[in-house]
N, C-alpha and C. Protein backbone atom coordinates (compact mmCIF):
# COMPACT_ATOMS: atom_id res chain seq x y z
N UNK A 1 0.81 -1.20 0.00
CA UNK A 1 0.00 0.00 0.00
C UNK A 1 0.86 1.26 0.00
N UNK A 2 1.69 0.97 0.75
CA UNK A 2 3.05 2.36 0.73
C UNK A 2 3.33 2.45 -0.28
N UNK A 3 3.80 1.90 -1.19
CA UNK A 3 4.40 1.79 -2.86
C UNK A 3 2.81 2.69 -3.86
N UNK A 4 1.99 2.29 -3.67
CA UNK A 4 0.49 2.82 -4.22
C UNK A 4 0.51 4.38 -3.89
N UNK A 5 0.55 4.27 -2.60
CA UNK A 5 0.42 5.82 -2.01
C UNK A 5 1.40 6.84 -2.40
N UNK A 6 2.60 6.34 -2.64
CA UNK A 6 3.94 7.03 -3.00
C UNK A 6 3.04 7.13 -4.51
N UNK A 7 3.00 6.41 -5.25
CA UNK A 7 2.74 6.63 -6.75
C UNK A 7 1.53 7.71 -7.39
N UNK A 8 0.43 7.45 -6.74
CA UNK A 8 -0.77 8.79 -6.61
C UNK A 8 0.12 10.09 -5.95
N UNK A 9 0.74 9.91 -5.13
CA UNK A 9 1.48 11.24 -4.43
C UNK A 9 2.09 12.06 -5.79
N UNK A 10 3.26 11.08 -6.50
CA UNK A 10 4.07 12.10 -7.37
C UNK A 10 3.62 11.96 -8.86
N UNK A 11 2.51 10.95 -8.88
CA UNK A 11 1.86 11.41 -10.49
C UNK A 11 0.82 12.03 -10.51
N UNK A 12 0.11 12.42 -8.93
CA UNK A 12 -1.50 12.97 -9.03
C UNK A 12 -2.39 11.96 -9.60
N UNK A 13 -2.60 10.80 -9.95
CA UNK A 13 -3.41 10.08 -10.23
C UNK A 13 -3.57 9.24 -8.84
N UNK A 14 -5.03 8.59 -8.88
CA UNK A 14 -5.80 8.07 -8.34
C UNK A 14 -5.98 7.03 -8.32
N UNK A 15 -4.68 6.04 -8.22
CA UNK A 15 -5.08 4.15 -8.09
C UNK A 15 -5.39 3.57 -7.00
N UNK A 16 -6.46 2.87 -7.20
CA UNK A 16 -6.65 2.41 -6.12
C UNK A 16 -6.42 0.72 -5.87
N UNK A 17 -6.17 0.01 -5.19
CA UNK A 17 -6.26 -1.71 -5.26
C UNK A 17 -7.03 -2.63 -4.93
N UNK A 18 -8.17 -1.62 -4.83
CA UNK A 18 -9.74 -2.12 -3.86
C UNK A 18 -10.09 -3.34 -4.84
N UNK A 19 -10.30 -4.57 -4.84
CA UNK A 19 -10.63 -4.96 -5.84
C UNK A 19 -12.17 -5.44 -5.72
N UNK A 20 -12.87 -5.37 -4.98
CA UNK A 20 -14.09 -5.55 -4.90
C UNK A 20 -14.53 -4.27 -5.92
N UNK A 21 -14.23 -2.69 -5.58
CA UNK A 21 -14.57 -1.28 -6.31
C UNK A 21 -14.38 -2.47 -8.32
N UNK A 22 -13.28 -2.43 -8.09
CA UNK A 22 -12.90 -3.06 -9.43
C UNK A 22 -13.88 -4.03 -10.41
N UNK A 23 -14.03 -5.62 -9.64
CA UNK A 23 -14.93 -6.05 -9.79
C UNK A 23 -16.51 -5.49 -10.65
N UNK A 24 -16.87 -4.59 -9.57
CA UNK A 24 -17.80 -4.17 -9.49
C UNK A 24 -18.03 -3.11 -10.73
N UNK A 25 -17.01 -2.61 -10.68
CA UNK A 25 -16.67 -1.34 -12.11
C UNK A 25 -17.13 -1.89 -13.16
N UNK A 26 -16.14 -3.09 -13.76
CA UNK A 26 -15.80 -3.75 -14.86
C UNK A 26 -16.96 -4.37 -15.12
N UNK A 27 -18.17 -5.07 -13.75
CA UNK A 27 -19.35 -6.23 -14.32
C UNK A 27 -20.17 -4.56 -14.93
N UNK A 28 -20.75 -3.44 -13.94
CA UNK A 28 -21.55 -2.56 -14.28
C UNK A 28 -21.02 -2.29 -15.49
N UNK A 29 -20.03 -1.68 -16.22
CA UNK A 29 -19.76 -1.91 -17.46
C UNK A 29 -20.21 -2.29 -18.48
N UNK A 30 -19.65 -3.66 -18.14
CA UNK A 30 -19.87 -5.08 -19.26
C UNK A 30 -21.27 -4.85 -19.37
N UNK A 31 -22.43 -4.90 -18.50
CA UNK A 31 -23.71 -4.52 -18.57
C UNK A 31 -23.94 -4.11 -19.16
N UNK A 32 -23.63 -2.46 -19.19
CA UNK A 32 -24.42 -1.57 -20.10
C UNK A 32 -23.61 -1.21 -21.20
N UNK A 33 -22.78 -2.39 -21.92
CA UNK A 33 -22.03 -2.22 -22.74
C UNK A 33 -23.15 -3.50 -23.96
N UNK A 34 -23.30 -4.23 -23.12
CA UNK A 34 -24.17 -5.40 -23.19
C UNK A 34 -25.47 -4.94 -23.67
N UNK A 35 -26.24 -4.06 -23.22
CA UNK A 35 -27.50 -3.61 -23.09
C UNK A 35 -27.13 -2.61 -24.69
N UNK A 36 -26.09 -1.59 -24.48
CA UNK A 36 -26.03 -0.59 -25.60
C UNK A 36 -25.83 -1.76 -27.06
N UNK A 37 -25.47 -2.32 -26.86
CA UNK A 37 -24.90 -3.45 -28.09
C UNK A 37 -26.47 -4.22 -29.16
N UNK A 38 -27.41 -4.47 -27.59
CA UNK A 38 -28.45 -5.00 -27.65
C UNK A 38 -29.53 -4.28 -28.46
N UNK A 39 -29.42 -2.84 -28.32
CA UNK A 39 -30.00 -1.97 -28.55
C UNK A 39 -29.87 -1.36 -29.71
N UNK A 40 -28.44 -1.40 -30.05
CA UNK A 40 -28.11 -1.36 -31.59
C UNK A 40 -28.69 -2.22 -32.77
N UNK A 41 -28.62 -3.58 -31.73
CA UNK A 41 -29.84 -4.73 -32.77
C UNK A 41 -31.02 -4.32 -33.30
N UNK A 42 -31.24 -3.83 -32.28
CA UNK A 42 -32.70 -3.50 -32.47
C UNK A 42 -33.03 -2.34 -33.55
N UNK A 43 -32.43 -1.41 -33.02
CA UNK A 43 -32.77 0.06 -33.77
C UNK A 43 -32.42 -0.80 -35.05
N UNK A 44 -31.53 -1.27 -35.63
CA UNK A 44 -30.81 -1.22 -36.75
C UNK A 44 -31.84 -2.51 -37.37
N UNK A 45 -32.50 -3.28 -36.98
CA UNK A 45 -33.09 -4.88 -37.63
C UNK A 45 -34.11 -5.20 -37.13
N UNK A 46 -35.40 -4.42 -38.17
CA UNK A 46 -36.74 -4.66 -37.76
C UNK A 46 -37.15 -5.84 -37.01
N UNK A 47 -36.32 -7.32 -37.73
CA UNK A 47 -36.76 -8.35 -37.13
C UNK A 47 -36.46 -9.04 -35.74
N UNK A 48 -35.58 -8.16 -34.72
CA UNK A 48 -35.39 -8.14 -33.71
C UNK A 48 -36.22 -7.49 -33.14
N UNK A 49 -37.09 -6.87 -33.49
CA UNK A 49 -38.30 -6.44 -32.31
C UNK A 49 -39.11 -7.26 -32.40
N UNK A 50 -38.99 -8.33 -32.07
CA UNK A 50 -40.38 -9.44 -31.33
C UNK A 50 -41.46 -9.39 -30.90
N UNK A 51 -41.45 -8.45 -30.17
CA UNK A 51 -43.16 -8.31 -28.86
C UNK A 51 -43.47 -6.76 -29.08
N UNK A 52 -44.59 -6.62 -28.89
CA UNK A 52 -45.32 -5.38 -28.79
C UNK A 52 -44.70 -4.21 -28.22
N UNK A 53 -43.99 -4.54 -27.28
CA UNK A 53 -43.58 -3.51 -26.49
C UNK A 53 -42.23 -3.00 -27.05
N UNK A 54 -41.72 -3.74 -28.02
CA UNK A 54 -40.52 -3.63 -28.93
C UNK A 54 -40.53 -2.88 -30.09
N UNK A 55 -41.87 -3.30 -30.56
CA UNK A 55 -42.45 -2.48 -31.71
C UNK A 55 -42.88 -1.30 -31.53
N UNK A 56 -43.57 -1.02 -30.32
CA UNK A 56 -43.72 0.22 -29.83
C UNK A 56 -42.61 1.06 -29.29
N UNK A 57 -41.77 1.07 -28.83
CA UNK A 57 -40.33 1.69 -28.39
C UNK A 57 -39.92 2.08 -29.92
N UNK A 58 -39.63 1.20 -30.49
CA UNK A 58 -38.71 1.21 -31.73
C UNK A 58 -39.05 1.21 -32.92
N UNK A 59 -40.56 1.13 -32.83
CA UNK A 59 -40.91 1.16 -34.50
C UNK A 59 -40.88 1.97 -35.16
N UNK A 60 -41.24 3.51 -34.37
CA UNK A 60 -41.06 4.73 -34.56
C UNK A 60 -39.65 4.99 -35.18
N UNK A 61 -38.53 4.76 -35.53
CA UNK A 61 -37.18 4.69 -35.18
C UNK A 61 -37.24 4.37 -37.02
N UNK A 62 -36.73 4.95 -37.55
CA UNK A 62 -36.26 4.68 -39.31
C UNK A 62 -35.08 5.26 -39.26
N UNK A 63 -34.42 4.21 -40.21
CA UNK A 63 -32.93 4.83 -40.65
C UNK A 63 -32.43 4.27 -42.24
């Protein structure tokens, strides 16, 4: 931790070694990296809107 603390001291950056914070960063992420990806399907390929509630969100949506 001394070696960490010295290093944020003389570069001004902010590392931390928490690795639970980390964990946690990287899954929330992956998520809504997951979700934005998902969403691109959609907008972009009529036949990925399946259900009503898909068609309604997105049908509106031409490109």
């Amino acid at each position: 931790m001394v070696i960490i603390s010295k290093y944020n001291a003389l570069t001004g950056q902010a590392v931390t070694t928490d690795l639970n914070e980390y964990v946690t960063t990287e899954t929330i992420n992956g998520v809504f990296k997951m979700v934005a990806e998902k969403e691109t399907g959609i907008r972009n390929n009529s036949a990925l809107r399946t259900t009503s509630l898909l068609e309604k969100v997105f049908g509106a949506v031409k490109k």
